[in-house]
PDB file of N, CA and C in Angstrom:
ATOM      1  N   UNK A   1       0.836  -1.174   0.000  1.00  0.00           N
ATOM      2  CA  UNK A   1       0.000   0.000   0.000  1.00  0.00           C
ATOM      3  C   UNK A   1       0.879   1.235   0.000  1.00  0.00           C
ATOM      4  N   UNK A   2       0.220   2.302  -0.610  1.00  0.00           N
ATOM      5  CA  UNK A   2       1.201   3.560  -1.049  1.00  0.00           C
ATOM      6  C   UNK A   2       1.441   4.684   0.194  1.00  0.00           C
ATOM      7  N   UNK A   3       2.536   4.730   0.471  1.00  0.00           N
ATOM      8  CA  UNK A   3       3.003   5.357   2.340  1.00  0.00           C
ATOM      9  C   UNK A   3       3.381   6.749   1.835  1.00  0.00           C
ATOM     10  N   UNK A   4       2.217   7.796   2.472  1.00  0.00           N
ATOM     11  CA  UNK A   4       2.558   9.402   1.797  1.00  0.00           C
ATOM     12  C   UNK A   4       3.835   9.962   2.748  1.00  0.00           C
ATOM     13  N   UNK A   5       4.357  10.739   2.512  1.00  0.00           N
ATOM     14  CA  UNK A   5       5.413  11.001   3.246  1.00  0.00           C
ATOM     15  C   UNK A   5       4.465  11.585   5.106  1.00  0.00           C
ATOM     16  N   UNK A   6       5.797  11.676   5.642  1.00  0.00           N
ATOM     17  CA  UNK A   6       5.103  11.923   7.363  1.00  0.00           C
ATOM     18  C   UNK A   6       5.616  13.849   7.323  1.00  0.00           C
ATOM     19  N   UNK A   7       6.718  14.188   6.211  1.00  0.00           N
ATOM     20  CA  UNK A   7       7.080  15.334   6.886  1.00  0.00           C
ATOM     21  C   UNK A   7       6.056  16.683   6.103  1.00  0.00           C
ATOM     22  N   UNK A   8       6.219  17.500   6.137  1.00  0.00           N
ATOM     23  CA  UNK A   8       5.368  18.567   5.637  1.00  0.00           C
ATOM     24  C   UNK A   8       5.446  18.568   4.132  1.00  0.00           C
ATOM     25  N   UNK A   9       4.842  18.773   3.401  1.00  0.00           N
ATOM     26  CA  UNK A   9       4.246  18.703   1.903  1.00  0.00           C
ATOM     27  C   UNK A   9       3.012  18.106   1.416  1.00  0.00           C
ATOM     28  N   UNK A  10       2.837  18.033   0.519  1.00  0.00           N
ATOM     29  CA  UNK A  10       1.248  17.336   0.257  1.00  0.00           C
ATOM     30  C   UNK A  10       1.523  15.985   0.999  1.00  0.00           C
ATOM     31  N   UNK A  11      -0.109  15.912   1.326  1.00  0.00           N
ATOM     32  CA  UNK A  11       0.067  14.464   1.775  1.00  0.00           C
ATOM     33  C   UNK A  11      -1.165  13.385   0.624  1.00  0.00           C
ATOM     34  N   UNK A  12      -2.151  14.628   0.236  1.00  0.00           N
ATOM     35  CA  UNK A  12      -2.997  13.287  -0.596  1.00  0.00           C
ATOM     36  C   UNK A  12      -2.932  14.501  -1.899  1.00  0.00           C
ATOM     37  N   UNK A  13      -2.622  13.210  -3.209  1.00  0.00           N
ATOM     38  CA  UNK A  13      -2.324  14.168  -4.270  1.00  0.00           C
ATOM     39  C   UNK A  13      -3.367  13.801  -4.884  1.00  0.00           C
ATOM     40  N   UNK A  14      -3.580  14.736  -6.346  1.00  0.00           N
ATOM     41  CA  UNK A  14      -4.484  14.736  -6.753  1.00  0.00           C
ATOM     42  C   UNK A  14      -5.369  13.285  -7.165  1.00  0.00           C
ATOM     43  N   UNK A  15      -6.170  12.758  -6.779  1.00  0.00           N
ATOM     44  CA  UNK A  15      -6.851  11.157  -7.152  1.00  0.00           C
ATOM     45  C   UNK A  15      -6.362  10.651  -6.366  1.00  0.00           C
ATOM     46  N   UNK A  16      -6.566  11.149  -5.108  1.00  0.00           N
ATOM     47  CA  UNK A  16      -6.007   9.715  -4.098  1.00  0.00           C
ATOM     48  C   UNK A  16      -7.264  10.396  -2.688  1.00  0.00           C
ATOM     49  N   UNK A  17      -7.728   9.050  -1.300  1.00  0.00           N
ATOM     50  CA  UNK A  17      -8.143   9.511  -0.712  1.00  0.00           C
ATOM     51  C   UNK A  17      -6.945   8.979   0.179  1.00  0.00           C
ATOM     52  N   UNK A  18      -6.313   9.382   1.126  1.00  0.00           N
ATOM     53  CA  UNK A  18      -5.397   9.184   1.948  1.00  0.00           C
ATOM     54  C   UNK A  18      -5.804   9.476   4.222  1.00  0.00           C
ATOM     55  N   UNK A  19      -5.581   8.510   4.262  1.00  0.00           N
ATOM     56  CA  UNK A  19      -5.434   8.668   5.923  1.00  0.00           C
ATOM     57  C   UNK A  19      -4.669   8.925   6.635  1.00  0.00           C
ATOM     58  N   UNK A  20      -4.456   9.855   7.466  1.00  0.00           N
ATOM     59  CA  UNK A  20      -3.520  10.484   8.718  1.00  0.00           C
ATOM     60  C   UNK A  20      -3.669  10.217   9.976  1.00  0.00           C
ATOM     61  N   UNK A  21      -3.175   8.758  10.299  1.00  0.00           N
ATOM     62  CA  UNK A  21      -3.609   8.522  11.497  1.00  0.00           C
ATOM     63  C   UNK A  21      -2.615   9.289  12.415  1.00  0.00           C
ATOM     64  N   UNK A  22      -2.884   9.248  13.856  1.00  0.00           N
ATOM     65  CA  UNK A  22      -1.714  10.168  14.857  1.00  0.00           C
ATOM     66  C   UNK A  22      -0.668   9.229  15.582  1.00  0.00           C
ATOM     67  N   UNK A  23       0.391   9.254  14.940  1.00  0.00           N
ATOM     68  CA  UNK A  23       1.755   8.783  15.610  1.00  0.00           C
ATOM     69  C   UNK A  23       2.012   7.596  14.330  1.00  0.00           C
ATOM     70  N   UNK A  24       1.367   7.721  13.096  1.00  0.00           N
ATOM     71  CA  UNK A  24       1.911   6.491  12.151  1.00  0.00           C
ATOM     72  C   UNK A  24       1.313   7.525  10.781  1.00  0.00           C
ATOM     73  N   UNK A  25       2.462   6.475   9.849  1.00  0.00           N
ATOM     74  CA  UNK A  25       2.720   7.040   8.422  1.00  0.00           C
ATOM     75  C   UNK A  25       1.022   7.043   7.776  1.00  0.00           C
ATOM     76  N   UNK A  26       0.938   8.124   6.739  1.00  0.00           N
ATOM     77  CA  UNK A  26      -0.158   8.166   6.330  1.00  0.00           C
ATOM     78  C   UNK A  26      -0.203   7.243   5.261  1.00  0.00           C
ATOM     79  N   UNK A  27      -1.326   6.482   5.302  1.00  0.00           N
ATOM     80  CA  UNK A  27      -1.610   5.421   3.937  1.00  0.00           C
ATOM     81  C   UNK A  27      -2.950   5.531   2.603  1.00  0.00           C
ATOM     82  N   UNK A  28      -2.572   5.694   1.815  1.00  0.00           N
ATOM     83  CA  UNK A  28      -3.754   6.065   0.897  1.00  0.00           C
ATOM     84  C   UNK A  28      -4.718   4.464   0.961  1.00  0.00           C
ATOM     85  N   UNK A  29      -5.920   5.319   0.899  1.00  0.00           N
ATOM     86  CA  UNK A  29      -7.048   4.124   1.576  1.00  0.00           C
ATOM     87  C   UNK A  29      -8.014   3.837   0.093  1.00  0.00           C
ATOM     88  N   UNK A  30      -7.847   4.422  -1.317  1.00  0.00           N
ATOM     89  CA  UNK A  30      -9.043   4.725  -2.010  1.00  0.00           C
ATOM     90  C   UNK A  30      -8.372   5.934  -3.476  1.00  0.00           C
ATOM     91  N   UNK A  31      -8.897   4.971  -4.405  1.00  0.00           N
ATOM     92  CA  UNK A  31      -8.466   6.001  -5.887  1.00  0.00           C
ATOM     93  C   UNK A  31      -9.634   7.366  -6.660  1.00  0.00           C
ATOM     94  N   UNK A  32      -9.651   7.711  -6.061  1.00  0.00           N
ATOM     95  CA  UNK A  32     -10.902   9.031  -6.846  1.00  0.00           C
ATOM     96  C   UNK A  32     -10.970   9.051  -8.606  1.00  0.00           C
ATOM     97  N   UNK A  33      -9.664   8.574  -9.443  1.00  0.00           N
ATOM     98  CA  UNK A  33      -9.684   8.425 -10.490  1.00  0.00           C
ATOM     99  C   UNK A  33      -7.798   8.960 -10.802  1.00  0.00           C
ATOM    100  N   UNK A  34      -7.678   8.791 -12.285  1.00  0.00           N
ATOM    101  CA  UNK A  34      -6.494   8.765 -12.607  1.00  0.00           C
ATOM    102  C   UNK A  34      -5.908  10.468 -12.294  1.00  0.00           C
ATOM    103  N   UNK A  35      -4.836  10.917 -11.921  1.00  0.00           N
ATOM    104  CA  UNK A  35      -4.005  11.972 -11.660  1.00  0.00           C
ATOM    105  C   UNK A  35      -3.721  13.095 -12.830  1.00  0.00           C
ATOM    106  N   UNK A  36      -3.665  12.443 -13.881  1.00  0.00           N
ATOM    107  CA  UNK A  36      -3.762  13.090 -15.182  1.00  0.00           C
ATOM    108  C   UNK A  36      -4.480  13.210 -15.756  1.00  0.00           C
ATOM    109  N   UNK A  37      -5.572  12.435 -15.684  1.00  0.00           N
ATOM    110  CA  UNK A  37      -7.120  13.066 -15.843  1.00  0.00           C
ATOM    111  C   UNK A  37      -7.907  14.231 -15.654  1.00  0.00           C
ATOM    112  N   UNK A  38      -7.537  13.701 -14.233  1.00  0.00           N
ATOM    113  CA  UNK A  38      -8.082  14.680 -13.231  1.00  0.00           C
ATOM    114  C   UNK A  38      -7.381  16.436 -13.596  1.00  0.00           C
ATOM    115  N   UNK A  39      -6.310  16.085 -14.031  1.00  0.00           N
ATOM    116  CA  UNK A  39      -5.517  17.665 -13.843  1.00  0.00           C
ATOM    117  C   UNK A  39      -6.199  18.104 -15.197  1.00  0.00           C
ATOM    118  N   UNK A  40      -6.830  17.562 -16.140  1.00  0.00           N
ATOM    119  CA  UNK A  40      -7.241  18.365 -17.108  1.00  0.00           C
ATOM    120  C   UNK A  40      -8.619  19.338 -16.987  1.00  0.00           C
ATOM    121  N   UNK A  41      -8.894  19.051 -15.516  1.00  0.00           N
ATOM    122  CA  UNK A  41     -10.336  19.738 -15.251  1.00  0.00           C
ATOM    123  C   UNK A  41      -9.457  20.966 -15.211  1.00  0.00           C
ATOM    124  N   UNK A  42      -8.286  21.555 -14.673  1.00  0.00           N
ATOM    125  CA  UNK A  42      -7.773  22.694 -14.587  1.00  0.00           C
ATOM    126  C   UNK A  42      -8.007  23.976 -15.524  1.00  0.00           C
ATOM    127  N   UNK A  43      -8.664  24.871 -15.043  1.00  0.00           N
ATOM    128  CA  UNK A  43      -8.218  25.794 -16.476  1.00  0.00           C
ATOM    129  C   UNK A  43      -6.993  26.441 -16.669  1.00  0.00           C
ATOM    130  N   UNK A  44      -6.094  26.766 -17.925  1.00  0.00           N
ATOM    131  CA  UNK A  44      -4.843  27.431 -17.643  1.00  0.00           C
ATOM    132  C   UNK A  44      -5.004  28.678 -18.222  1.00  0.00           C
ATOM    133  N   UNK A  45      -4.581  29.992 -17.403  1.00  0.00           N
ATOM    134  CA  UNK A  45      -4.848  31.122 -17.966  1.00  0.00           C
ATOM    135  C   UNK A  45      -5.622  31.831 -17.887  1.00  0.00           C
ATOM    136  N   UNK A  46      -7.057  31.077 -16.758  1.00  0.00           N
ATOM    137  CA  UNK A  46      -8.760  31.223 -16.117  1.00  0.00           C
ATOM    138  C   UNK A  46      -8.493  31.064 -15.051  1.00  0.00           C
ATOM    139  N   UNK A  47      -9.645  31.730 -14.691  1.00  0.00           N
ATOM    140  CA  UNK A  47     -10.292  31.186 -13.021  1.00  0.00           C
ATOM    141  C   UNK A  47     -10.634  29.822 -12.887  1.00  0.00           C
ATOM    142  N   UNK A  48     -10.198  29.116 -11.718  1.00  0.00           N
ATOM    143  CA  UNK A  48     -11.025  27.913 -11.604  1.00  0.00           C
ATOM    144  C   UNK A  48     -11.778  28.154 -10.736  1.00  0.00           C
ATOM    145  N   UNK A  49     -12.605  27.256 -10.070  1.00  0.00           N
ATOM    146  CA  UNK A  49     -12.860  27.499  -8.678  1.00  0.00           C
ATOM    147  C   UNK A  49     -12.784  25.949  -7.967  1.00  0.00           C
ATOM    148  N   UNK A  50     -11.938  26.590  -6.704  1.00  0.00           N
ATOM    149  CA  UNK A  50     -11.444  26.025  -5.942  1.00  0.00           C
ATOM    150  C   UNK A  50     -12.251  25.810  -4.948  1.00  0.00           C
ATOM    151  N   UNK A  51     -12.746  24.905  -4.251  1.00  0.00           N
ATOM    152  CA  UNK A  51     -13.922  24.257  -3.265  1.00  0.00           C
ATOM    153  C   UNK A  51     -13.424  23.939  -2.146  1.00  0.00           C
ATOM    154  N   UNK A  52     -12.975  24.155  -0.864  1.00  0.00           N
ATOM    155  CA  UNK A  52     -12.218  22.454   0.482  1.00  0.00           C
ATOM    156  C   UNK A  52     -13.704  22.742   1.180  1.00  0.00           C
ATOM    157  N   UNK A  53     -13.860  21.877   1.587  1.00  0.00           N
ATOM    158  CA  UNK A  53     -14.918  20.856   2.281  1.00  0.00           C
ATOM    159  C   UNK A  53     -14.136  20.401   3.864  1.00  0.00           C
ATOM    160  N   UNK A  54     -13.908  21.156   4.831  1.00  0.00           N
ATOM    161  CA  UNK A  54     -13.098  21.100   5.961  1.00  0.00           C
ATOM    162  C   UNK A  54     -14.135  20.507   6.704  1.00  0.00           C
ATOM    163  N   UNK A  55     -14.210  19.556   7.601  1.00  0.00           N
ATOM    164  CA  UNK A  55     -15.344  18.991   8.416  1.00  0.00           C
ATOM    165  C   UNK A  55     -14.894  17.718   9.571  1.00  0.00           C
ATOM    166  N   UNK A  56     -14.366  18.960  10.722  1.00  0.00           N
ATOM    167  CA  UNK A  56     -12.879  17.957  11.451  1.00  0.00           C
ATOM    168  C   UNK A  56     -11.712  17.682  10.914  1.00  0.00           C
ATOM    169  N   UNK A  57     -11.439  16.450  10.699  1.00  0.00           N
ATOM    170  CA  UNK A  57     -10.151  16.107  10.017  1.00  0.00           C
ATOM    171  C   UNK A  57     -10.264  15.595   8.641  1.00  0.00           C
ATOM    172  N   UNK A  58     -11.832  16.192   7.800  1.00  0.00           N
ATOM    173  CA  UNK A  58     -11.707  15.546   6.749  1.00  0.00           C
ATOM    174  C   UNK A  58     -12.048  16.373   5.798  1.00  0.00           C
ATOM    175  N   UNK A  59     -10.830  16.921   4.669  1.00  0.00           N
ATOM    176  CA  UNK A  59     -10.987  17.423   3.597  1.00  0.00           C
ATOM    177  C   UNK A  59     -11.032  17.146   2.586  1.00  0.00           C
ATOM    178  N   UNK A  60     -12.074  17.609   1.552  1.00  0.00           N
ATOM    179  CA  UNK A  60     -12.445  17.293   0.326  1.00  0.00           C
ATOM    180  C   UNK A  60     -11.663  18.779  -0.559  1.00  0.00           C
ATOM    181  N   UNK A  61     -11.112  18.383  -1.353  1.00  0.00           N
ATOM    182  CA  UNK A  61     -10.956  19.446  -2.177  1.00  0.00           C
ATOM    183  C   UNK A  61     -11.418  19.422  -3.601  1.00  0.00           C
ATOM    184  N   UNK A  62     -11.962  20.228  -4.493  1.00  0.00           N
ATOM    185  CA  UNK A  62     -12.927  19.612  -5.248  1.00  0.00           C
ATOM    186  C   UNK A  62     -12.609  21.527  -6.180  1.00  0.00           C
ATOM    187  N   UNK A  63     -12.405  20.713  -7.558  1.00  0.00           N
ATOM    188  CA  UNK A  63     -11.885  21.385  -8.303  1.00  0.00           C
ATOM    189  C   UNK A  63     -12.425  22.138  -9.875  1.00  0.00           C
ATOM    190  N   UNK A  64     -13.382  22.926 -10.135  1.00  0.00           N
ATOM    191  CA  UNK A  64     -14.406  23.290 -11.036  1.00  0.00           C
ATOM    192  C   UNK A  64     -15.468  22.124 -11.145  1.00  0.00           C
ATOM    193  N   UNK A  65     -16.048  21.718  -9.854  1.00  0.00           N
ATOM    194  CA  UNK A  65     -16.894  20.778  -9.516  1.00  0.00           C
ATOM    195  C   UNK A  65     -16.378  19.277  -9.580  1.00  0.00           C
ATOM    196  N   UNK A  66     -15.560  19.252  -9.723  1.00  0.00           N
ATOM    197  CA  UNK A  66     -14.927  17.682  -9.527  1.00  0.00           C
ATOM    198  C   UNK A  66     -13.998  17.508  -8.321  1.00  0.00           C
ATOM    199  N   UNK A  67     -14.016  16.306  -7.776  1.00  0.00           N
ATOM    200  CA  UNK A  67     -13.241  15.641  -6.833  1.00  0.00           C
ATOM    201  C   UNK A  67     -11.967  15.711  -7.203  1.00  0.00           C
ATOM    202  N   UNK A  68     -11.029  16.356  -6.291  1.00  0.00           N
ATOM    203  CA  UNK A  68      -9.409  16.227  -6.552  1.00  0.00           C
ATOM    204  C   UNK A  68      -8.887  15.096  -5.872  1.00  0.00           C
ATOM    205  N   UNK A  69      -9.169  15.135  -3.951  1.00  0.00           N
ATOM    206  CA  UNK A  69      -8.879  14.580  -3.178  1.00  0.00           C
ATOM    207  C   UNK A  69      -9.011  14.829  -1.978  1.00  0.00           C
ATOM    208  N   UNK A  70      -8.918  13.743  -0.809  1.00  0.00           N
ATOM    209  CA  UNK A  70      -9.459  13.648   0.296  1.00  0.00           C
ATOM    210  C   UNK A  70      -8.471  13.337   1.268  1.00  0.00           C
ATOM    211  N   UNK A  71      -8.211  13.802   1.950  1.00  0.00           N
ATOM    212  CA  UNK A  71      -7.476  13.904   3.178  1.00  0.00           C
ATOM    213  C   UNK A  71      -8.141  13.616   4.528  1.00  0.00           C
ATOM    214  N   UNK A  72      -8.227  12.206   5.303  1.00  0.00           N
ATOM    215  CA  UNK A  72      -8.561  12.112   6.648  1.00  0.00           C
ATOM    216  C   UNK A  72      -7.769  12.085   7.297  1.00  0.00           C
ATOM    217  N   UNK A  73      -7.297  13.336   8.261  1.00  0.00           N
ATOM    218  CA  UNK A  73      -6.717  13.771   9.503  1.00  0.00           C
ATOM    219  C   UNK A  73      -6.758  13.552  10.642  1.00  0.00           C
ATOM    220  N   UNK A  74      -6.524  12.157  11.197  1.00  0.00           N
ATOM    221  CA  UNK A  74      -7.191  11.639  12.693  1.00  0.00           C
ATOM    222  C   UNK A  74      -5.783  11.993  13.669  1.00  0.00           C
ATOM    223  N   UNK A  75      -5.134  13.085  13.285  1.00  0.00           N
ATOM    224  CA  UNK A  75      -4.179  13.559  14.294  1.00  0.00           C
ATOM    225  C   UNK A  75      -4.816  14.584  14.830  1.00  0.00           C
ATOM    226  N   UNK A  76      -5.413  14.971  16.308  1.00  0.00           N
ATOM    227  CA  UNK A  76      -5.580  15.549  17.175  1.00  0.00           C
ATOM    228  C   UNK A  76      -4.824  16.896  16.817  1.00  0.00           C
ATOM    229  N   UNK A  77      -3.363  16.737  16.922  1.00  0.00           N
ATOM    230  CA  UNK A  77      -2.392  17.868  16.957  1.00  0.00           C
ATOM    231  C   UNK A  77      -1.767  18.311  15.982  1.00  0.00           C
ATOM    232  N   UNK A  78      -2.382  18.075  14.109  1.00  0.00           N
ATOM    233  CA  UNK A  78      -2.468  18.251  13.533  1.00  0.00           C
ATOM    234  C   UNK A  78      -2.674  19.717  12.785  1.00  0.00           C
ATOM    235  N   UNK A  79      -2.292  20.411  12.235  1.00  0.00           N
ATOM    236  CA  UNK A  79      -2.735  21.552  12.158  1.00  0.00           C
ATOM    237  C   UNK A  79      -4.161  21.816  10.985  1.00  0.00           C
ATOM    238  N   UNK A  80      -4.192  20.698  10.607  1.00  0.00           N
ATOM    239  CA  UNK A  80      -5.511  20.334  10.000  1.00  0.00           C
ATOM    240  C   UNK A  80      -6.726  20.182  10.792  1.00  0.00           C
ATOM    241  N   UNK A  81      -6.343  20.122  12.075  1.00  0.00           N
ATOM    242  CA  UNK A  81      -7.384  20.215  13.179  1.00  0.00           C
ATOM    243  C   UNK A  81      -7.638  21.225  14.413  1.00  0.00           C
ATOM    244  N   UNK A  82      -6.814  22.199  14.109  1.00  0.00           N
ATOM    245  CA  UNK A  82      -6.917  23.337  14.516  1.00  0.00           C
ATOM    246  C   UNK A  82      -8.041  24.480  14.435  1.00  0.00           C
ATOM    247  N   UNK A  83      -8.651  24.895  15.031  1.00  0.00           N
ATOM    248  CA  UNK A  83     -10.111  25.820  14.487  1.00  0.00           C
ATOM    249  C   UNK A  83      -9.440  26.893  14.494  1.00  0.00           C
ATOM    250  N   UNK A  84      -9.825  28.075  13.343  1.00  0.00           N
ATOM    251  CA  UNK A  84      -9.609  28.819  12.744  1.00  0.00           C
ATOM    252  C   UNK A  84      -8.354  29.518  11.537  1.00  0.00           C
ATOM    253  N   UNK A  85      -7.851  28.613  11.165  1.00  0.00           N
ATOM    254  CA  UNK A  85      -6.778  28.725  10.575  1.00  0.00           C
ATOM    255  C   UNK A  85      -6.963  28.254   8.975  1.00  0.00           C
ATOM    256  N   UNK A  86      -6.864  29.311   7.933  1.00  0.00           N
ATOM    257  CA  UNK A  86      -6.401  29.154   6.918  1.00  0.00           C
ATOM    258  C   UNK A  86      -5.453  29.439   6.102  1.00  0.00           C
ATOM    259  N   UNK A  87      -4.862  28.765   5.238  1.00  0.00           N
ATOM    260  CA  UNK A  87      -3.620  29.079   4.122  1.00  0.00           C
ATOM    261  C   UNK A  87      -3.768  28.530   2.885  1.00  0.00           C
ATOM    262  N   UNK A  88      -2.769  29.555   1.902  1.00  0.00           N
ATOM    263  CA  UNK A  88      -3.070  29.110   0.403  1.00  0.00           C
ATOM    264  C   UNK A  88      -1.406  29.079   0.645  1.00  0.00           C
ATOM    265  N   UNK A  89      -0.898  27.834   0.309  1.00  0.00           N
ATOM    266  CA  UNK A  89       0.351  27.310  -0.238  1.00  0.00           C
ATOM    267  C   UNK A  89       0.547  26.799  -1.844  1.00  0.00           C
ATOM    268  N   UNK A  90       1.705  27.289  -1.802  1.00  0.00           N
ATOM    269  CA  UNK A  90       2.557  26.683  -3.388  1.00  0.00           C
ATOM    270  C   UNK A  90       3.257  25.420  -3.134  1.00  0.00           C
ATOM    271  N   UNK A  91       3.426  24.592  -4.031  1.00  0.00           N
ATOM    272  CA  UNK A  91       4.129  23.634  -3.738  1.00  0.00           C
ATOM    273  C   UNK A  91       5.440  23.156  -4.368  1.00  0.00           C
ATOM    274  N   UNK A  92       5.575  24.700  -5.190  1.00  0.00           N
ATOM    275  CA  UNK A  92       6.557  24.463  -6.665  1.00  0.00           C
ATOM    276  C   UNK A  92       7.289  26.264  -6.663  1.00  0.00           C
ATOM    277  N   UNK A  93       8.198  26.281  -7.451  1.00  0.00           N
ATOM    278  CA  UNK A  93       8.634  27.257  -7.629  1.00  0.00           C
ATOM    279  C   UNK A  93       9.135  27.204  -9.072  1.00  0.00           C
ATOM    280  N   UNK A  94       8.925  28.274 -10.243  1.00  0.00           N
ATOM    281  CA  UNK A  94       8.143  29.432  -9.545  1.00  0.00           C
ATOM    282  C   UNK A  94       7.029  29.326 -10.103  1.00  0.00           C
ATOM    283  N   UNK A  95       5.927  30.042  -8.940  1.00  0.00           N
ATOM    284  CA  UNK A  95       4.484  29.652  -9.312  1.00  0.00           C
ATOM    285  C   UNK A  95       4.370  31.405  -9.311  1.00  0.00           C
ATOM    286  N   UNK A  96       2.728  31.270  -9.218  1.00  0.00           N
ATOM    287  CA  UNK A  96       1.852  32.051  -8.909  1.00  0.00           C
ATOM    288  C   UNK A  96       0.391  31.784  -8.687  1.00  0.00           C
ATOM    289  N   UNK A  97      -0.320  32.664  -7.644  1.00  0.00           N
ATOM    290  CA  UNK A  97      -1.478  31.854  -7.678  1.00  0.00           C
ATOM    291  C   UNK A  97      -2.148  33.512  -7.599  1.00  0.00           C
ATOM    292  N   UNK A  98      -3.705  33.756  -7.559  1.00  0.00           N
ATOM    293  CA  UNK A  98      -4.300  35.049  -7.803  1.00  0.00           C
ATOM    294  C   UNK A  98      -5.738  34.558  -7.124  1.00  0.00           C
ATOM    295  N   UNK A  99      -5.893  35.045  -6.070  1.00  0.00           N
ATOM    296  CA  UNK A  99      -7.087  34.956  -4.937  1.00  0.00           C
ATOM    297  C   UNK A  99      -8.372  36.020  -5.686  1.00  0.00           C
ATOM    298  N   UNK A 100      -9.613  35.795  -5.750  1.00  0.00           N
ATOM    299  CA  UNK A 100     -10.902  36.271  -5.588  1.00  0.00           C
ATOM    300  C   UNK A 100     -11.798  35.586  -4.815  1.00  0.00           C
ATOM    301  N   UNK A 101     -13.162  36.456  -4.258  1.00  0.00           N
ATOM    302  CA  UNK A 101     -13.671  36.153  -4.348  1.00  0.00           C
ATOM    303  C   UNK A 101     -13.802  34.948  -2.928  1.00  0.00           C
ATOM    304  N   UNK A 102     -13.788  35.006  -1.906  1.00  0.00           N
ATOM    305  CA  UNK A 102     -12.839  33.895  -0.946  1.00  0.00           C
ATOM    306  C   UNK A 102     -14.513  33.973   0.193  1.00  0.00           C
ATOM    307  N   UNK A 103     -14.843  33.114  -0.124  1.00  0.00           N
ATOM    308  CA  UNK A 103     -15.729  32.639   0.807  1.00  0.00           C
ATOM    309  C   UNK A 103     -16.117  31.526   1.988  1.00  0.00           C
ATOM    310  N   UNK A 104     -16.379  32.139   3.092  1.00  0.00           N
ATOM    311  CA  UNK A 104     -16.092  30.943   4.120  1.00  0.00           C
ATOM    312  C   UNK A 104     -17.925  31.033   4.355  1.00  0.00           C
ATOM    313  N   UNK A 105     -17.917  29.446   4.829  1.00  0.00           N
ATOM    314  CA  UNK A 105     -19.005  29.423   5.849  1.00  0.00           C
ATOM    315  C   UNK A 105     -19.328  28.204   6.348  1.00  0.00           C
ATOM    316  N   UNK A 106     -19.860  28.403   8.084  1.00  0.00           N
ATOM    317  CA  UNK A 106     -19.465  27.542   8.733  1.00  0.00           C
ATOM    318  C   UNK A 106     -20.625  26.127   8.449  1.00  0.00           C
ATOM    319  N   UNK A 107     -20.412  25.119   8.559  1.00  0.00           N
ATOM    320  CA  UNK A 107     -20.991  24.013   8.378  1.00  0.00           C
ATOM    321  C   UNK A 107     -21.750  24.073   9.693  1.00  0.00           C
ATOM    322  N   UNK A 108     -22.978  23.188   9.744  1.00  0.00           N
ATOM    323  CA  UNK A 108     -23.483  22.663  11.228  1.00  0.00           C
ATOM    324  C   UNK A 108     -22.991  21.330  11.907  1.00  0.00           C
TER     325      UNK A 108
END
């Protein structure tokens, strides 16, 4: 089974659903569909819109209406489980990324 790394960087890439248990390596649990597929929902040069689905330790990120990937976070001390905290990270250099439009709201 495919072991995501433990130190900081992505942990579930695009088409994968992956688990974070607390004190052991994260293991992808589930395929959402192929990786290069998936990246063609992207627009290049457009807006996309970008979706996360935060709900405890479990994020959906979901990409001009399609499923990217899922991240379950069952680390307590996680910063994925922290209330109130958001960030937009790069994962490459050199990028750029261009924010509108940024809407929160809280789930029940």
């Amino acid at each position: 089974m495919h072991q995501a790394s433990s130190t900081l960087g992505i942990v579930a890439w695009r088409g994968e659903v992956v688990n974070s248990p607390a004190g052991q390596p994260s293991t992808l649990k589930g395929a959402i569909g192929d990786r290069d597929e998936l990246g063609g929902y992207a627009k290049i040069n457009d807006w996309n819109q970008y979706e996360i689905i935060a709900r405890g330790g479990v994020l959906m990120h979901i990409l001009n209406g399609h499923l990217m990937a899922v991240l379950i976070d069952d680390d307590p001390d996680s910063s994925n489980n922290q209330p109130g905290k958001i960030g937009i990270e790069l994962e490459s250099t050199p990028a750029r990324v261009s924010v509108r439009n940024i809407w929160l709201r809280k789930l029940p």
